[in-house]
Structure formats: C-alpha cells, structure tokens
Protein backbone atom coordinates (compact mmCIF):
# COMPACT_ATOMS: atom_id res chain seq x y z
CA UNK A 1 -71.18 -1.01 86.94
CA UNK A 2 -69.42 -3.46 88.40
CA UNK A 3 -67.42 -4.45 91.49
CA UNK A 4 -63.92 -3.28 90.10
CA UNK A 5 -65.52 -0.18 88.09
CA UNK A 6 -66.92 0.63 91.86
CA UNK A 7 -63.48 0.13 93.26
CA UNK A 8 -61.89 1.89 90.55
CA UNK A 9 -64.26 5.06 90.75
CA UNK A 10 -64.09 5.07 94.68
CA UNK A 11 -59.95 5.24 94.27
CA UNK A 12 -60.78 8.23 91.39
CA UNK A 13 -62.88 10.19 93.95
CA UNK A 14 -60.41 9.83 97.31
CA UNK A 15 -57.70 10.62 94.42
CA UNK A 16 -59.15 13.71 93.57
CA UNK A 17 -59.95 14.63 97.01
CA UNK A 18 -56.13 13.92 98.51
CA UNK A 19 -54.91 16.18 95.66
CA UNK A 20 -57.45 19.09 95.61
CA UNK A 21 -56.40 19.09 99.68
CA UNK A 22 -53.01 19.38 98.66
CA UNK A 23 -53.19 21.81 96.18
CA UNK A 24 -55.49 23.68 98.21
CA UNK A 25 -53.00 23.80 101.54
CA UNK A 26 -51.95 27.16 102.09
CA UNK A 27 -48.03 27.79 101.94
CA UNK A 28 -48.19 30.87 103.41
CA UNK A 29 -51.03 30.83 106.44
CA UNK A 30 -49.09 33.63 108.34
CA UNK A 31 -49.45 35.87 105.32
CA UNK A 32 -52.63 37.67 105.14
CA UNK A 33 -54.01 37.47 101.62
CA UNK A 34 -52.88 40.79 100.36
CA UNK A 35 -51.43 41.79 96.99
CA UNK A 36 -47.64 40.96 98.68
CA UNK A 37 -48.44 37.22 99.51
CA UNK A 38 -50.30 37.12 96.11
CA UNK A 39 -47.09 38.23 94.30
CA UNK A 40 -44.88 35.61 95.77
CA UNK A 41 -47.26 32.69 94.84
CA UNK A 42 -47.58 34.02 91.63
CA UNK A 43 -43.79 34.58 90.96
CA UNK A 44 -43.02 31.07 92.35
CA UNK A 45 -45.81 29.34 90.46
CA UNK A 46 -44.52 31.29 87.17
CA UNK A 47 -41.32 30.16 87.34
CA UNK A 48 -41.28 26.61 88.97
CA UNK A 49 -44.32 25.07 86.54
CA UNK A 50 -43.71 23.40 83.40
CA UNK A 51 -45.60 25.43 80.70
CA UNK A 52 -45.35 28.90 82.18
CA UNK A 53 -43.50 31.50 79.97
CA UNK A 54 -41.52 32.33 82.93
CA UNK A 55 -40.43 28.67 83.86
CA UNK A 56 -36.52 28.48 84.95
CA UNK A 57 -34.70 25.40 85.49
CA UNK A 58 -33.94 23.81 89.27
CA UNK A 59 -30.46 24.92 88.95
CA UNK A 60 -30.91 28.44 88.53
CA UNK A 61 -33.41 29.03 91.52
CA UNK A 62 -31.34 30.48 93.47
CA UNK A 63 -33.20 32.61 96.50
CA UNK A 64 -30.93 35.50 98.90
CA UNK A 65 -31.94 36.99 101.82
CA UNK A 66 -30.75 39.25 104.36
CA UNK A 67 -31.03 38.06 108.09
CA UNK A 68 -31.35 40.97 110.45
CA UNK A 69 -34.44 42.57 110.36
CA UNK A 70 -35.31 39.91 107.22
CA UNK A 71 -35.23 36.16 109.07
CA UNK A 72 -34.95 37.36 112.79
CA UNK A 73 -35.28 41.00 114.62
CA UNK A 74 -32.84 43.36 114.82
CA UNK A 75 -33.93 46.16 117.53
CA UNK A 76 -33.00 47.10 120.04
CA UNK A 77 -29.16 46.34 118.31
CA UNK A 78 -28.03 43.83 116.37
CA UNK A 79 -28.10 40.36 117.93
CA UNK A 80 -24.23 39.89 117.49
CA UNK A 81 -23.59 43.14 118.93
CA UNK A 82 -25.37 41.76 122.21
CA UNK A 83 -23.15 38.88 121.84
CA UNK A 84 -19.77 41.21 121.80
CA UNK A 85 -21.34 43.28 124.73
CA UNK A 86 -21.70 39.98 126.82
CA UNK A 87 -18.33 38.13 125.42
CA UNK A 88 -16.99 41.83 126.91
CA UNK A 89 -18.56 41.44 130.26
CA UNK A 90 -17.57 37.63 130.59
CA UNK A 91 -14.17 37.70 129.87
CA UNK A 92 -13.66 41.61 131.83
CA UNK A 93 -11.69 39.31 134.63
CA UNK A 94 -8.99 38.53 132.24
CA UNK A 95 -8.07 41.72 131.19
CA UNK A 96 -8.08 44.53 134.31
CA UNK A 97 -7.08 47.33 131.64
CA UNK A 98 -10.68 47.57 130.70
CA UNK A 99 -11.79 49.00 133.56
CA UNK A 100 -10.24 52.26 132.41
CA UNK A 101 -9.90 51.59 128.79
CA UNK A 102 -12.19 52.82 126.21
CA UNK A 103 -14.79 51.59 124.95
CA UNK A 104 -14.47 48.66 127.79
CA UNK A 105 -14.97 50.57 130.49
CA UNK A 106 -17.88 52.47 129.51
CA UNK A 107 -19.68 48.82 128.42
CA UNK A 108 -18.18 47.19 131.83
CA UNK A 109 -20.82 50.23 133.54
CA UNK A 110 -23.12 49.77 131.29
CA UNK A 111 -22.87 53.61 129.16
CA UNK A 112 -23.49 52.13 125.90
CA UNK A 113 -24.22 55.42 124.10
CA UNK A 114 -20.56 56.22 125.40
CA UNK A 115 -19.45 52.76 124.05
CA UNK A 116 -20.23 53.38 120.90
CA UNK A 117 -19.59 56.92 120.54
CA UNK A 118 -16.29 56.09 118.88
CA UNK A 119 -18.11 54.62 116.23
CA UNK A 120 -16.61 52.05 113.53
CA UNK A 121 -13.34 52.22 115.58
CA UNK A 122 -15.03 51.34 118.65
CA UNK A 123 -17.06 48.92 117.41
CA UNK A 124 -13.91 47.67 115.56
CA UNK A 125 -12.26 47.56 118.85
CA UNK A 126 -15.13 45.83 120.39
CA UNK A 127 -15.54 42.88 117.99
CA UNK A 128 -11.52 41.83 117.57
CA UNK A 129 -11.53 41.18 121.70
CA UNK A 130 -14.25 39.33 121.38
CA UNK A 131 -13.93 37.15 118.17
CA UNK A 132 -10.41 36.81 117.28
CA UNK A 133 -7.67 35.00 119.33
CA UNK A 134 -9.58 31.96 119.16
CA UNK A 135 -10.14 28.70 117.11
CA UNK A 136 -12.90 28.39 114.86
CA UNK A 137 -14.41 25.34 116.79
CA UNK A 138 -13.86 27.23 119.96
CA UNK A 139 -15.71 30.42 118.76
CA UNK A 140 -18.59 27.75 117.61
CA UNK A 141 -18.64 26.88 120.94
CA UNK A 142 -18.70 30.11 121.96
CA UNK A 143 -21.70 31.37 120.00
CA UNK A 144 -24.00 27.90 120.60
CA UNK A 145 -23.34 27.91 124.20
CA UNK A 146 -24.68 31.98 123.97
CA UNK A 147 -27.53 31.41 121.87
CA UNK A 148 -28.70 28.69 123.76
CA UNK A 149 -29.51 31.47 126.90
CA UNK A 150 -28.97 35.03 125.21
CA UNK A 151 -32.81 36.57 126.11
CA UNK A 152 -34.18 39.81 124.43
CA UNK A 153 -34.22 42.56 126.69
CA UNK A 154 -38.09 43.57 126.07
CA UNK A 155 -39.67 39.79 124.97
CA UNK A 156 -37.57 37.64 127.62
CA UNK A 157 -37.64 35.37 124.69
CA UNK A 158 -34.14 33.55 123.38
CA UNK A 159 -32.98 35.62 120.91
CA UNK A 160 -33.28 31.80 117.97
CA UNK A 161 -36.79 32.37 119.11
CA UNK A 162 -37.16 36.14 117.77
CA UNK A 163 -37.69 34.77 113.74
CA UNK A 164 -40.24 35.63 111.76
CA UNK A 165 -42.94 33.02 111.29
CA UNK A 166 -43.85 34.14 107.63
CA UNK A 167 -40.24 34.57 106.43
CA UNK A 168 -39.91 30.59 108.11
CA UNK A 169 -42.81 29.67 105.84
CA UNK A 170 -41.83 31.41 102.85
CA UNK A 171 -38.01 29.68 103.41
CA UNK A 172 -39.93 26.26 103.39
CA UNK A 173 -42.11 27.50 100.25
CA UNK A 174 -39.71 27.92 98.61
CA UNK A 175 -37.09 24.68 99.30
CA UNK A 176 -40.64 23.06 98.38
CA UNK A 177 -40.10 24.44 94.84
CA UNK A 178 -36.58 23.54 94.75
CA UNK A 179 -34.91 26.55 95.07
CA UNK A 180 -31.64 26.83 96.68
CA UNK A 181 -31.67 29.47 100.22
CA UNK A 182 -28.93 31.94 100.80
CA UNK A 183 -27.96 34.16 104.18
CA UNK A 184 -26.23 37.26 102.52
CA UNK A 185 -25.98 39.18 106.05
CA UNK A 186 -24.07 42.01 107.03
CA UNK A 187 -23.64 39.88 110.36
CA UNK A 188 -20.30 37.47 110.77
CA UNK A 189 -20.60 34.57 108.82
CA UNK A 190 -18.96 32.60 111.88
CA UNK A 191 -21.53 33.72 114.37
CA UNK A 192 -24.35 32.73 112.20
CA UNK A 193 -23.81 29.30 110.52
CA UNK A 194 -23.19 27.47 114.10
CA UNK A 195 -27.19 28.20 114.44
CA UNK A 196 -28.72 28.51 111.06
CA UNK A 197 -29.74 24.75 109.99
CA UNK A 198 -31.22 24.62 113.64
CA UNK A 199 -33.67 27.78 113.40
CA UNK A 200 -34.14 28.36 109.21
CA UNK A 201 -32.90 25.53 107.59
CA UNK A 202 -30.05 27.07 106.01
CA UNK A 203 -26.72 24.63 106.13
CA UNK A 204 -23.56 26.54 106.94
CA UNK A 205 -22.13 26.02 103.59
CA UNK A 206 -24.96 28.41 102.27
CA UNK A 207 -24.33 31.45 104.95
CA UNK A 208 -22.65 34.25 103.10
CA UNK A 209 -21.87 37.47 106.14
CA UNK A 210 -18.81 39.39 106.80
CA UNK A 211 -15.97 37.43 108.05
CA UNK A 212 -11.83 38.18 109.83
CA UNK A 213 -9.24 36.69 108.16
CA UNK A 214 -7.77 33.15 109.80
CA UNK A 215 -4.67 31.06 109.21
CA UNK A 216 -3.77 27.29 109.36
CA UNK A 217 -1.65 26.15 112.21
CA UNK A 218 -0.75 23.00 114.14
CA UNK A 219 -1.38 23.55 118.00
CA UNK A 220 -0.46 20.69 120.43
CA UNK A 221 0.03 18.42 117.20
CA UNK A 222 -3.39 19.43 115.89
CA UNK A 223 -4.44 21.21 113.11
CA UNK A 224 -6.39 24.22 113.64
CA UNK A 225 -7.81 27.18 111.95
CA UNK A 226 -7.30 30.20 113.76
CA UNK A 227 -9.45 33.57 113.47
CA UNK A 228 -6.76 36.62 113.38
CA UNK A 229 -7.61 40.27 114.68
CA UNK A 230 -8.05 41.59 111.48
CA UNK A 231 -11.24 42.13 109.30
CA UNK A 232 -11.21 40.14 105.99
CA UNK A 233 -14.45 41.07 104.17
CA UNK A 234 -17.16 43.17 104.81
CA UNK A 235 -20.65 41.79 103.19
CA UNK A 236 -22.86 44.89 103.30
CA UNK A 237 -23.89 47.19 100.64
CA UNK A 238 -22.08 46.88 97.36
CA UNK A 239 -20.08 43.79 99.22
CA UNK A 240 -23.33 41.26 98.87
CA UNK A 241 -23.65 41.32 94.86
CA UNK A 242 -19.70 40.81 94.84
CA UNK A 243 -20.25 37.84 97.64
CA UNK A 244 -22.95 36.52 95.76
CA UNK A 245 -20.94 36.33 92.48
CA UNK A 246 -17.97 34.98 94.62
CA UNK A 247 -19.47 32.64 96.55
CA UNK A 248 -22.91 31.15 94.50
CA UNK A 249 -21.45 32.86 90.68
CA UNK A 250 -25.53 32.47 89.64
CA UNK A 251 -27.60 35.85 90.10
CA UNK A 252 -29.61 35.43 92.25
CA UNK A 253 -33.66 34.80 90.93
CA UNK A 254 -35.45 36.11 94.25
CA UNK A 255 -33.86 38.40 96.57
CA UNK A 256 -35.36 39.17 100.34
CA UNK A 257 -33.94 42.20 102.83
CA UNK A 258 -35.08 44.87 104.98
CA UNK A 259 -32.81 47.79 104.84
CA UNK A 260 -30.84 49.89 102.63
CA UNK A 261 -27.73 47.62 103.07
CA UNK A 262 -29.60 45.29 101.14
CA UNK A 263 -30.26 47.74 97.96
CA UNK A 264 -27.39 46.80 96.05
CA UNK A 265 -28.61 43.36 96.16
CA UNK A 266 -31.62 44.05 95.20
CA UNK A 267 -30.47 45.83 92.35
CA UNK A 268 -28.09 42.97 91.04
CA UNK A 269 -31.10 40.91 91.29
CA UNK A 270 -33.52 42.69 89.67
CA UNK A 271 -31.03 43.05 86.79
CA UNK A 272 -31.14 40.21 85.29
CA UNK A 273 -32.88 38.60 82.65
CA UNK A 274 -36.06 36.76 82.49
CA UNK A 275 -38.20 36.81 85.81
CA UNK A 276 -37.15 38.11 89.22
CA UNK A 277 -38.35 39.03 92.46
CA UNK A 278 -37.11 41.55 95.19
CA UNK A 279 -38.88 41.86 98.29
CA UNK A 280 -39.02 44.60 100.85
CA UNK A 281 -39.81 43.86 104.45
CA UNK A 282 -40.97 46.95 106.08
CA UNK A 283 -41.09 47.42 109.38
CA UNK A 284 -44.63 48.97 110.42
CA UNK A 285 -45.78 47.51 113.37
CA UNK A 286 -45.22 49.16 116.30
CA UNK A 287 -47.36 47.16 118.44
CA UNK A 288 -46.42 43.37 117.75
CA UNK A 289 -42.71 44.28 116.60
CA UNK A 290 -41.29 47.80 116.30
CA UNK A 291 -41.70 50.14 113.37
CA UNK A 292 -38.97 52.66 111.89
CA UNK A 293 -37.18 52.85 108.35
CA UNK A 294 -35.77 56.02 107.19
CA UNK A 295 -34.58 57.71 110.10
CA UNK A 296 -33.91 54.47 112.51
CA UNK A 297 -30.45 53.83 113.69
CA UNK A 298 -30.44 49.92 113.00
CA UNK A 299 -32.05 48.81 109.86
CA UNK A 300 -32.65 52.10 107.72
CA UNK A 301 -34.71 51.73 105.05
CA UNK A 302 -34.86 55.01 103.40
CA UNK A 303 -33.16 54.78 99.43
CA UNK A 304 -34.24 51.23 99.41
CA UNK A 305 -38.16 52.31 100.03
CA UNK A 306 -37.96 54.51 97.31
CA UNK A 307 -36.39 52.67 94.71
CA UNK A 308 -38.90 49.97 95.60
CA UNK A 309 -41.35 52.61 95.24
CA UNK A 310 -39.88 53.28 91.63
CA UNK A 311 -39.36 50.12 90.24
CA UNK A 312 -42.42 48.15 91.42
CA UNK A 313 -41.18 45.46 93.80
CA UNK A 314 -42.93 43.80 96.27
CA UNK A 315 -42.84 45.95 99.65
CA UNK A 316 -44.15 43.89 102.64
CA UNK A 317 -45.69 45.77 105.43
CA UNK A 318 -45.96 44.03 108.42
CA UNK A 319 -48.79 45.78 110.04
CA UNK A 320 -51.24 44.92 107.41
CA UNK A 321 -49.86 41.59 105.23
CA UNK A 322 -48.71 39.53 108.26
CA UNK A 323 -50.83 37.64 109.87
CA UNK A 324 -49.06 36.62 113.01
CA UNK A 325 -45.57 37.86 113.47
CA UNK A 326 -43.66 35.54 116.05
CA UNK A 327 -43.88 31.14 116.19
CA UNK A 328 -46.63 29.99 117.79
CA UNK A 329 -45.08 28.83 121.64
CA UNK A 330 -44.47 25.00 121.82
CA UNK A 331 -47.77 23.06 123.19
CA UNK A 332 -45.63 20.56 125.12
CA UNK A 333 -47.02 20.35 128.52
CA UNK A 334 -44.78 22.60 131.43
CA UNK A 335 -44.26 19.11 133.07
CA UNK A 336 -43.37 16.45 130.31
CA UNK A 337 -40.14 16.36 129.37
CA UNK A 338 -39.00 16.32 126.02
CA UNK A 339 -38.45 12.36 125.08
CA UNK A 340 -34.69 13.23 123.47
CA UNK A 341 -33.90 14.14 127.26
CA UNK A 342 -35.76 11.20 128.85
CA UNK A 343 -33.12 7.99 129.29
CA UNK A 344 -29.36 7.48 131.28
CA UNK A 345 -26.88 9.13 130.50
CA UNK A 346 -23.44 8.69 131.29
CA UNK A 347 -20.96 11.44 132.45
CA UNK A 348 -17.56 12.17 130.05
CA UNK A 349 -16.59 14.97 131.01
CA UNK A 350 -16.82 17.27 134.07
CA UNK A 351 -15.26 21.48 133.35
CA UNK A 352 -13.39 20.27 130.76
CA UNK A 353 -11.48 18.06 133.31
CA UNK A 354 -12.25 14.41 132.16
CA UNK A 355 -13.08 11.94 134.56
CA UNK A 356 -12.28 8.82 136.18
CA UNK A 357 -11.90 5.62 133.70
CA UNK A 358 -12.84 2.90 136.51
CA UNK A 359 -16.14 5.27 137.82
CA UNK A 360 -19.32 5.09 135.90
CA UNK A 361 -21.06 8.41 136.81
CA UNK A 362 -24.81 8.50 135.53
CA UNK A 363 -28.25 10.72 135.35
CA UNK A 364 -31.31 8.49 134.80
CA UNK A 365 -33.57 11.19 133.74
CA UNK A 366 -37.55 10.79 133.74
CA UNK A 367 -40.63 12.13 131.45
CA UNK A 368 -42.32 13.80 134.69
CA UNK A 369 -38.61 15.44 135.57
CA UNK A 370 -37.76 12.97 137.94
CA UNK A 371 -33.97 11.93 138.33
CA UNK A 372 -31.57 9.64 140.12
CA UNK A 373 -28.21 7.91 139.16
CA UNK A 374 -24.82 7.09 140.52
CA UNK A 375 -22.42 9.41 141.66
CA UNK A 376 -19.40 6.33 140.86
CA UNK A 377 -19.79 5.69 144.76
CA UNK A 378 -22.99 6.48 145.74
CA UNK A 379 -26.61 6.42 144.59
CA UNK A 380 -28.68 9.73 144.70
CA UNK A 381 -32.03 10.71 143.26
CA UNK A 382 -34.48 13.78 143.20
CA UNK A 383 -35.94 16.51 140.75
CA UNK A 384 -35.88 18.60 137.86
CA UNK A 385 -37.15 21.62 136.74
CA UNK A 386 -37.04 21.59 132.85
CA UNK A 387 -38.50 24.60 131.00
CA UNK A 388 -37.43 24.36 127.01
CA UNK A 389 -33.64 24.54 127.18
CA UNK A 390 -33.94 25.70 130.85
CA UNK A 391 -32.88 22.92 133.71
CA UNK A 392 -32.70 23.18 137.28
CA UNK A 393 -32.12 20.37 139.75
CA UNK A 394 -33.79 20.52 143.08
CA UNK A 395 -32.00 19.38 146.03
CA UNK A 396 -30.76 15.45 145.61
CA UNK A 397 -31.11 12.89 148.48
CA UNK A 398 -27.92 10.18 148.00
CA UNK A 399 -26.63 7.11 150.10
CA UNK A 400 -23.80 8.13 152.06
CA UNK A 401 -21.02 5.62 151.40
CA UNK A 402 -17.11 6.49 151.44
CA UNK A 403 -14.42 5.78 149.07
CA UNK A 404 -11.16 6.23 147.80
CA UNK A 405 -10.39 10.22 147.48
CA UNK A 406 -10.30 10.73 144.01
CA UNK A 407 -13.90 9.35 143.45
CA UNK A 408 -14.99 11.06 146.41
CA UNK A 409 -13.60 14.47 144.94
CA UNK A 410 -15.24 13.69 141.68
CA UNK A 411 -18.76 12.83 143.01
CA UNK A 412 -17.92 16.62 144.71
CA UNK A 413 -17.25 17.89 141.55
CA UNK A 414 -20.08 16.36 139.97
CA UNK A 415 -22.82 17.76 142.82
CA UNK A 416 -21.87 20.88 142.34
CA UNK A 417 -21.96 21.27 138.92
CA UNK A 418 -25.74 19.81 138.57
CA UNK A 419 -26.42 22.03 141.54
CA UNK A 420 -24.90 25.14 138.98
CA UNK A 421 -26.56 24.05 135.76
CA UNK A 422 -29.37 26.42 134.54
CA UNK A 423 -29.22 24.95 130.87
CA UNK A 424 -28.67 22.01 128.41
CA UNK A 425 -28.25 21.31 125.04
CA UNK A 426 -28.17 18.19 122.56
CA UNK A 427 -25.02 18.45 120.19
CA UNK A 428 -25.06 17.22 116.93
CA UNK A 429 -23.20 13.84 118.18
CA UNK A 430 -26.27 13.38 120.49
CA UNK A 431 -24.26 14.31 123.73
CA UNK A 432 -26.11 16.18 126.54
CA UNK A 433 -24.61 19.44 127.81
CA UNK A 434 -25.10 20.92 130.81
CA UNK A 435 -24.44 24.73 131.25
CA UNK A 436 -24.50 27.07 134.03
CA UNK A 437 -25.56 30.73 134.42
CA UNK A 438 -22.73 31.93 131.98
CA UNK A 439 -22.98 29.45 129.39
CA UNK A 440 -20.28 27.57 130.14
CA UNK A 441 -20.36 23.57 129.62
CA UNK A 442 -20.27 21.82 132.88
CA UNK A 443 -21.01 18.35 132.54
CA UNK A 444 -20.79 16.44 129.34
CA UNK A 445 -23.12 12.71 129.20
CA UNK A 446 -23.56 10.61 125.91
CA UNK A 447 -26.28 8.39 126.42
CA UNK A 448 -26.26 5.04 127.21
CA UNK A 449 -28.08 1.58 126.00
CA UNK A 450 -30.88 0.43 128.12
C-alpha cells in the first residue's frame, strides 16, 4: 500500500472511531437503563430517523411538558405560591389593613394552614395583591430579583437550582433531534418565562401557564402593558389541550407531566395519529426527593396513574429509573471568582436614584475577590466574599479627601449600599446588579473598557 492509501486508511479508522464515540455517548446518563429510558430512545430514534416507519417531519415534533413536579420540584408548595407568600410579607408596610385582614394577617404570623383555609378565594385574594397593579417589566423585575435569592426551606438550595437533572437531559435530547419544547404549566406564564431560557432552555415565547388579563396604556409618555386584578385564563386540566391548540395549533407528538392536572394533556396527545409518547413522572423517592401521588395535597397523581396504567404509557419512577436526581454542584473553586464578574465596572445607577454626570464611580473587581475603585472623590479598596450569586463586601479602607456635597453624599450613598448588598446578577444587557437582603437592586454598573 502506499503512502496516500496509508493516509487514507489512517483517516478511515480515526473516522470510524470519532463516530462510533458519538453514537455511543449516552443522552441520558442520569437515567438508569430501565425499560422507561429505553422507551424514550426508542420513541425518539423511531420518529426522528429517515427510514423508520414511524419517521415524522421537523415541523411536527412538537414536545409539552408540565413544570411543577415535571422540570423543577413542587413540595413543600408550589414555588410561585412561596413567591406570593414573600411578595405578601415585603410589601405588608404598605398596606396596615393586613394586619387584621384575612388571609394577610394569618400569612403576616406565619398560620399558613389558616391562610389558605379559604381556599381558591384566598388564594385568589393572595395572588391579585401580589401580581397585579404592576407593569409587566416591573413584575419581571420582580420575579428575577426573587429567584435570584428565594431558598427551599428543607435543601437551602435556590429554588432555579431544585430541576431535575434527567428531565434537563431529556430537554437537550430532544432539541438535539429537533423537536420544538413547550412549558404547559398550571403556574403564571409571567412568573415563569423571566427564568426559563436561563435554567431549561425554553425561550419565553414557548411558555404556555395561566395568565391575568392586562391592558395597553401610556404612563409618563410611555407605553406600557399593565397586568389588571383579574384572572384571564386558567391552564390546568382541560385548559392545556385548549392552550396547546391556541397557542402551538399542532398536537403535540410527546407529552411530559406529573400529576393529574396534566391528564387531559396527556390524553389529547396520545390521541393522535401515527406515533406518540406520554410520560408519567412519579414521585417515589422519599429519600433523595419526596414521594406521594394519590392522596398528596400538591401534585396528585391518582386518575392519571391509572389511566397510565391502562393505556400503556411510559410511567417514570424516580426511585428506581433515575440515576441521580438533582445537578451535580458547580466545581468552581469557593475562592475564584467567576471571570464574567472579574473587570471595572462603572456605577449608573444607585436605588433607582441616578447619579452624578461629572463623577465616575467604579468597582475594579478581582479573580481572588479582591476589590478597590473610586468613590468619584476618593479611592477605596478591600474584599469580597462571592459564593455563586451570593456577594458580601468586607469592610473597605478609602483615602479620606473632601469635596463638594453632592459627591460627598453620593460616595455615602454608594458605601452603604455595597455595605447592604448580599447578591448580584448579570442582566441580559451585561449590567451588574447588586441586591440586598430583600432583593431589591441597589447599585447598577455596566462594565467598562480596559
């Protein structure tokens, strides 16, 4: 053989290697390999290969699922309803009625059993304080500023943390095969798509959840959209097929959920013709997550576990076809700071307040945590404590120079709000926000050229 019929069989053999690697990679290593994981392949392989009898084209992959108790957990309560117990508790100040006024006052001393003992009209109550009155970019605001800090109350983990790592893997499967992901959650469609890209994947233009009506209106010259105190759509139940038809108008080909408010979804699915796939998460694992179904108070599964049962789709039992349950903790080293943090940054905004035009205010912020900068009139430096999203400035050393009284009441300002911040955040413009114990935004930087 000769030189080129060496080089040529050498390419054939690396060739054969790099694609027997890649078509032996495992797309779901979370999954044990149980008759559930073995399903899924097959269905996807079935239906995304040229040749199969059950091959359907890109356009009509479409893939639903459910989000609470599906993507991320859902005990002890709902996420959201966390979120309307806290919004409650924040914003108490602004309305002393509460303190006698059901259900506030019972939340506001922490009775929630007597919170929600009014049920839907409670809860009703509960959720228009908290979510209407307000813009929808302000009640983005609201929701990314809470996520960033809300902790469960057993884990201590943040609550974008508490996903699923096989549902993450079997989202990514699946994009991988060009099928198109849905949310179709009971949960407001608001509170989820500020987070959603972030933590699945999913762009907001594919969450589907329940939603309050809103109405266009021009405030201080600019146009807003604002979210009314009354409910416009409730996606639960019978309402997902009907929001799937309204929203997507394809059925869907693979259909994900949890509970029996996903049933009727299921059952729209499984309707159609040709190939489809319903899946059944079922909580069983009492000792890495929680387990309940039929008689639980969040999550029920109880007609949906037997028509699953009955009709033969897949029914996932965590217990004994997941391998690991929660995302592995990051590896980054406790004292290196991530590199999107590392750099100067220049302050634009301090409470809301603006600042100074002629002041240059900056944080000059290190990969071991150290810091310094300018306050606009005098130079300081010192540490940082950064954990994750978690940020806490140690006690600054700065020159002591005077100057003129506004930039000597904005360096004040300034201090004290990096002496408040417990957490930051990186916006989708690339602006740093720093946030204090309550979530709110006190110190806004965009970063600046070296």
């Amino acid at each position: 053989m000769n030189r080129r019929g060496h080089l040529l069989l050498g390419c054939l053999v690396v060739w054969l290697w790099v694609t027997g690697n890649v078509v032996a990679t495992d797309p779901l290593p979370s999954w044990n390999d149980t008759l559930p994981k073995q399903a899924v392949v097959a269905f996807v392989q079935n239906v995304t290969q040229q040749g199969k009898a059950g091959f359907v084209p890109v356009s009509d992959r479409i893939a639903v699922f459910d989000n609470d108790g599906t993507l991320w957990a859902e005990q002890p309560m709902y996420f959201q309803a966390m979120f309307v117990l806290d919004r409650i508790r924040l914003i108490a100040p602004e309305h002393p009625q509460w303190q006698t006024e059901e259900p506030f006052a019972s939340v506001l001393k922490g009775d929630m059993k007597a919170a929600f003992a009014g049920g839907e009209h409670a809860l009703l109550q509960m959720l228009m304080a908290t979510h209407a009155g307000t813009t929808t970019e302000e009640f983005e605001q609201m929701v990314l500023e809470w996520t960033q800090q809300a902790r469960h109350p057993k884990t201590g983990k943040l609550l974008t943390d508490m996903v699923y790592q096989p549902m993450l893997e079997l989202l990514q499967y699946l994009r991988d095969n060009l099928f198109k992901v849905y949310i179709v959650s009971g949960g407001g469609i608001e509170f989820m798509r500020p987070w959603t890209e972030r933590v699945y994947g999913i762009p907001p233009e594919q969450v589907i959840g329940s939603s309050i009506k809103t109405r266009f209106e021009i405030r201080d010259g600019n146009p807003v959209i604002v979210r009314l105190p009354e409910l416009n759509f409730i996606d639960d139940k019978a309402g997902k097929p009907a929001a799937i038809q309204h929203h997507i108008g394809r059925r869907p080909l693979l259909a994900v959920g949890n509970s029996d408010g996903d049933l009727q979804m299921m059952q729209w699915t499984a309707a159609g013709s040709g190939p489809r796939f319903c899946l059944y998460l079922h909580h069983t694992d009492a000792q890495r997550e929680w387990a309940y179904d039929r008689n639980s108070h969040v999550g029920r599964l109880d007609k949906g576990l037997t028509e699953a049962v009955a009709k033969g789709w897949t029914v996932v039992s965590m217990k004994d076809d997941w391998r690991t349950v929660w995302p592995e903790a990051s590896a980054e080293p406790a004292d290196t700071v991530k590199p999107s943090l590392v750099g100067k940054w220049l302050v634009e905004d301090i409470r809301g307040a603006g600042v100074l035009d002629r002041l240059q205010t900056t944080l000059q912020i290190e990969a071991d945590g150290a810091v310094s900068g300018n306050t606009g009139v005098n130079q300081y430096c010192g540490q940082a404590i950064i954990d994750k999203n978690q940020i806490k400035f140690g006690p600054l050393v700065s020159t002591r120079r005077a100057g003129p009284e506004a930039a000597m009441k904005q360096e004040s300002q300034y201090t004290k709000a990096l002496e408040e911040t417990a957490s930051h955040r990186l916006d989708s413009n690339g602006q740093l926000h720093l946030l204090d114990n309550e979530g709110k935004i006190v110190l806004k930087f965009s970063r600046m050229n070296d």
